[in-house]
Protein backbone atom coordinates (compact mmCIF):
# COMPACT_ATOMS: atom_id res chain seq x y z
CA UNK A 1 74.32 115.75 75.54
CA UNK A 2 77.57 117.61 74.48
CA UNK A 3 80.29 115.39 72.99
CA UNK A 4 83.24 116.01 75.62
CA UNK A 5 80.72 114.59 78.10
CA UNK A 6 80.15 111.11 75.47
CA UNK A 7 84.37 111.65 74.99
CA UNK A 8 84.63 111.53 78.97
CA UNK A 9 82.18 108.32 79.23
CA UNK A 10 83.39 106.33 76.51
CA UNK A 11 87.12 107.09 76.52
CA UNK A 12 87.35 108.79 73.30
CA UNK A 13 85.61 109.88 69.93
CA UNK A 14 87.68 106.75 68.45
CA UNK A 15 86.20 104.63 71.08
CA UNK A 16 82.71 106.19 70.63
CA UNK A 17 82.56 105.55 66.76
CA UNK A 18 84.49 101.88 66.99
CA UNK A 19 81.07 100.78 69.00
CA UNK A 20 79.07 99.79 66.29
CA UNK A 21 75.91 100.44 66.33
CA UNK A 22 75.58 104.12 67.88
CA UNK A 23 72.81 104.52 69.58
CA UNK A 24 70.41 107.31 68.46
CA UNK A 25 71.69 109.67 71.15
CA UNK A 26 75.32 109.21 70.11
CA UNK A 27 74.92 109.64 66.74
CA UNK A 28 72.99 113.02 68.13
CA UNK A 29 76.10 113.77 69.91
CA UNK A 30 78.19 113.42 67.16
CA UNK A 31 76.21 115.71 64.48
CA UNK A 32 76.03 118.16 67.19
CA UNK A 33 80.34 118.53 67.71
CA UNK A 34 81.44 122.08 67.85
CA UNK A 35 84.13 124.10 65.97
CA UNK A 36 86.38 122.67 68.30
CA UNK A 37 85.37 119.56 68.84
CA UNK A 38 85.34 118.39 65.15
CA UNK A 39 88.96 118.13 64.57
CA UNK A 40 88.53 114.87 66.88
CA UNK A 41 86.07 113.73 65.53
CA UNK A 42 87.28 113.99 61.85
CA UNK A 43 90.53 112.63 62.47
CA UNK A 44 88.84 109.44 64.51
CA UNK A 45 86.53 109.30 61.55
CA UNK A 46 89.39 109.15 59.15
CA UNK A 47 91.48 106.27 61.03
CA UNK A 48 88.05 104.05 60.97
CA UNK A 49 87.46 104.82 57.75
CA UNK A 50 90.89 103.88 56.66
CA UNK A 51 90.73 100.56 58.55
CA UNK A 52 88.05 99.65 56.90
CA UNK A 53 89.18 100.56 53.73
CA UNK A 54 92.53 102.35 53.13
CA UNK A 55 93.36 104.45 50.76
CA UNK A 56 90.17 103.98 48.56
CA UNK A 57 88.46 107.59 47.54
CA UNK A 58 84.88 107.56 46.60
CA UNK A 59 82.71 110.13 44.65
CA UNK A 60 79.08 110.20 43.43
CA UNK A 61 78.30 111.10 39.96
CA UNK A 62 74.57 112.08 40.66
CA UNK A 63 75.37 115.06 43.17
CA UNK A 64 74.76 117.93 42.27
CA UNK A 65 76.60 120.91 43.47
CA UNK A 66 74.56 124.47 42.12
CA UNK A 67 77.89 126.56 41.24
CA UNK A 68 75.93 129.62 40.05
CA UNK A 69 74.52 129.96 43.78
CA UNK A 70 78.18 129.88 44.82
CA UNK A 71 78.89 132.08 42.42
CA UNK A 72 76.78 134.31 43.15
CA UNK A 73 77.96 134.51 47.17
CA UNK A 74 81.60 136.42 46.10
């Protein structure tokens, strides 16, 4: 199931991720977005998330990012 096909059913990626729950295909759908399909679904990501909180920024302290294997890339 391609995401422009769930866009086309549902109306939009907005519309998709505003009907809470997702099913398990949707959410499928949605890990599954293309190059040029993600810009839509970021941005509709970005105006739920900031309806449901706006403006708040959060950050784990327990991830851990392994900067010497990046390093070692370039």
């Amino acid at each position: 199931m391609a995401l422009a096909h769930t866009i086309t059913r549902s109306g939009s990626v907005l519309d998709l991720l505003n009907s809470a729950p997702l099913s398990r295909e949707q959410a499928i759908c949605l890990i599954r977005a293309t190059d040029d399909e993600l810009p839509a679904l970021l941005s509709a990501a970005l105006e739920v998330k900031e309806r449901f909180k706006p403006e708040l920024i959060t950050y784990s302290r327990k991830v851990f990012i392994p900067l010497t294997n990046l390093c070692r890339d370039y």
